[in-house]
C-alpha atoms as a PDB file:
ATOM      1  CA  UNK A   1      45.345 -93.661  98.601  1.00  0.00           C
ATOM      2  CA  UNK A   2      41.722 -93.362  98.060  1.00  0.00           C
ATOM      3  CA  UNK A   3      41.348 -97.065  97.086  1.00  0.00           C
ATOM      4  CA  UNK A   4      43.255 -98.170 100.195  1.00  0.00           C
ATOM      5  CA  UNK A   5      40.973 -96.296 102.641  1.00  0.00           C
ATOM      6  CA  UNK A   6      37.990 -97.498 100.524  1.00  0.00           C
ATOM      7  CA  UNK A   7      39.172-101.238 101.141  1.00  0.00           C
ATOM      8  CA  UNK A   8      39.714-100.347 104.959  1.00  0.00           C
ATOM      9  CA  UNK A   9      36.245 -98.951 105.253  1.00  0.00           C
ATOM     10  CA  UNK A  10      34.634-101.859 103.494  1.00  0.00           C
ATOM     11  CA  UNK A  11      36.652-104.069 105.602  1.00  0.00           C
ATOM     12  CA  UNK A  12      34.973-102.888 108.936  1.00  0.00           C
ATOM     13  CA  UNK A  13      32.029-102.419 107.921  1.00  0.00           C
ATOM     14  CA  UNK A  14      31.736-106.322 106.709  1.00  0.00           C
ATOM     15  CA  UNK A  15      33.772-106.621 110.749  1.00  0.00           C
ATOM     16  CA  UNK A  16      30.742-104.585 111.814  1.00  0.00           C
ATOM     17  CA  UNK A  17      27.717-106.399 110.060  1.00  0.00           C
ATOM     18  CA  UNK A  18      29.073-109.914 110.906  1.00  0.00           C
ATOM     19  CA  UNK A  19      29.650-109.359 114.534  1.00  0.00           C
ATOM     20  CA  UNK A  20      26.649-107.792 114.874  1.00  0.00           C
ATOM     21  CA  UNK A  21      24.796-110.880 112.930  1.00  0.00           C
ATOM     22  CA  UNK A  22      26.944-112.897 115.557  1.00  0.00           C
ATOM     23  CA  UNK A  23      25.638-111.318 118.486  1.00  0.00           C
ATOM     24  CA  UNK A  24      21.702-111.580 117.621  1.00  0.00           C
ATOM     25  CA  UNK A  25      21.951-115.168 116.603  1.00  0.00           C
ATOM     26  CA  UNK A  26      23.735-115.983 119.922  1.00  0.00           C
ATOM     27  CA  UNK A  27      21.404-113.243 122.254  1.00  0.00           C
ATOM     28  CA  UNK A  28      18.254-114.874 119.981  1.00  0.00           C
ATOM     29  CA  UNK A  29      17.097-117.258 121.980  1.00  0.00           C
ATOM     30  CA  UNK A  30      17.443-115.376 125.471  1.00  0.00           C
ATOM     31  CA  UNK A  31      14.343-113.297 126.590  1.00  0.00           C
ATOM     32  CA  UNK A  32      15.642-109.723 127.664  1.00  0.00           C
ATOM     33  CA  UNK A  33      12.763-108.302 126.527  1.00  0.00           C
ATOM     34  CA  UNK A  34       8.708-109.152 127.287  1.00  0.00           C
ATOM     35  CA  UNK A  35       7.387-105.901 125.216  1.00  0.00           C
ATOM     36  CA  UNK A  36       8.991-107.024 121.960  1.00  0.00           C
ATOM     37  CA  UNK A  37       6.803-107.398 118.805  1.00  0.00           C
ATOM     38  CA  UNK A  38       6.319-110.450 116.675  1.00  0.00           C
ATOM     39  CA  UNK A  39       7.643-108.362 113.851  1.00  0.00           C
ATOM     40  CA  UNK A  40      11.171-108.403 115.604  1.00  0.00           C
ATOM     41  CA  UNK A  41      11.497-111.868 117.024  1.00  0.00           C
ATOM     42  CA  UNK A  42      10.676-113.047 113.307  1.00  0.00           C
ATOM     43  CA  UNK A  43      12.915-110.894 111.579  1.00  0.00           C
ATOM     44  CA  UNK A  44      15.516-110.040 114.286  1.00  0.00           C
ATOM     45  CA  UNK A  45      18.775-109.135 111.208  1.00  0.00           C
ATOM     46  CA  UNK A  46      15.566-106.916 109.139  1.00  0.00           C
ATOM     47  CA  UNK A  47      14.173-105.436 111.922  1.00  0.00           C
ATOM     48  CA  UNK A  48      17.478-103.657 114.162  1.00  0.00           C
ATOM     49  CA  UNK A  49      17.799-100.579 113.045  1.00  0.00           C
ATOM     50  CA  UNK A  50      21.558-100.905 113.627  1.00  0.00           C
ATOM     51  CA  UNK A  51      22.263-103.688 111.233  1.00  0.00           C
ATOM     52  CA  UNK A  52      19.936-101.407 108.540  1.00  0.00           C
ATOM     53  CA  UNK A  53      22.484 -99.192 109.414  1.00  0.00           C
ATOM     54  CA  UNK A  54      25.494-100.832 108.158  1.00  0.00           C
ATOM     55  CA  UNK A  55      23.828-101.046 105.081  1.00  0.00           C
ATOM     56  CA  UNK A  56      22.737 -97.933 104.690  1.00  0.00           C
ATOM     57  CA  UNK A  57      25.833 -95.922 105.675  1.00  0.00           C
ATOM     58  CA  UNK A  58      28.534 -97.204 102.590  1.00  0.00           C
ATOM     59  CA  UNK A  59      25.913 -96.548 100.109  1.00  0.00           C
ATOM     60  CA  UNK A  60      24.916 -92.998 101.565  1.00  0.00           C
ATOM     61  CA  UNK A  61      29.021 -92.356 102.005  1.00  0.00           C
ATOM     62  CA  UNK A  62      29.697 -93.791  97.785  1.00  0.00           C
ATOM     63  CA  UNK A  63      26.127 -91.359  96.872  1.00  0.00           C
ATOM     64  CA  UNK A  64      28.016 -88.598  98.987  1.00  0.00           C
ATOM     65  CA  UNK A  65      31.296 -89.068  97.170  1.00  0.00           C
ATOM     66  CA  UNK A  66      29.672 -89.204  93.605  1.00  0.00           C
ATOM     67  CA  UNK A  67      28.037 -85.900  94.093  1.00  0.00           C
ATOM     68  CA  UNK A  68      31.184 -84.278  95.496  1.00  0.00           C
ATOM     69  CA  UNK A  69      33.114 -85.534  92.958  1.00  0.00           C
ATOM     70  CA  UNK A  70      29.912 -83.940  90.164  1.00  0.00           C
ATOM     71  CA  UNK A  71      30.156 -80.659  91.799  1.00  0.00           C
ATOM     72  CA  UNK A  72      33.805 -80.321  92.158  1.00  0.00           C
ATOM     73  CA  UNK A  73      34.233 -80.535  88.469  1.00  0.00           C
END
C-alpha cells in the first residue's frame, strides 16, 4: 500500500518537475519581465523557487517519514 502511493507520488512529482522544465525553456526566450536579474535569466531551472521546490518537498516528506517511523517505535 505504502509502496504504491510512494510510486504515485514520485510519479507526479517527476510530471511536475518536467512540465515545469517545459514551460521555462519554451517562456525563455519571451521578455515578460524588464526588472529581472542576470542571476535568473542565466540560471532560469536554479533560480525558480518553484522548481527548488519539487526538489525539496520528496526529500523533506522521506526525512518526515523516517522520523515518524523513529518515534513511533
Amino acid at each position: 500500500m505504502y509502496t504504491l502511493l510512494g510510486l504515485i507520488g514520485a510519479a507526479v512529482c517527476v510530471f511536475s518537475l518536467l512540465s515545469s522544465i517545459y514551460f521555462i525553456r519554451k517562456q525563455q526566450h519571451k521578455v515578460l519581465d524588464k526588472n529581472t536579474s542576470m542571476t535568473t535569466v542565466k540560471h532560469p531551472v536554479i533560480s525558480n523557487p518553484i522548481v527548488l521546490a519539487y526538489f525539496a518537498l520528496p526529500v523533506l516528506i522521506i526525512l518526515g517519514a523516517i522520523i515518524w517511523t523513529l518515534f513511533l517505535r
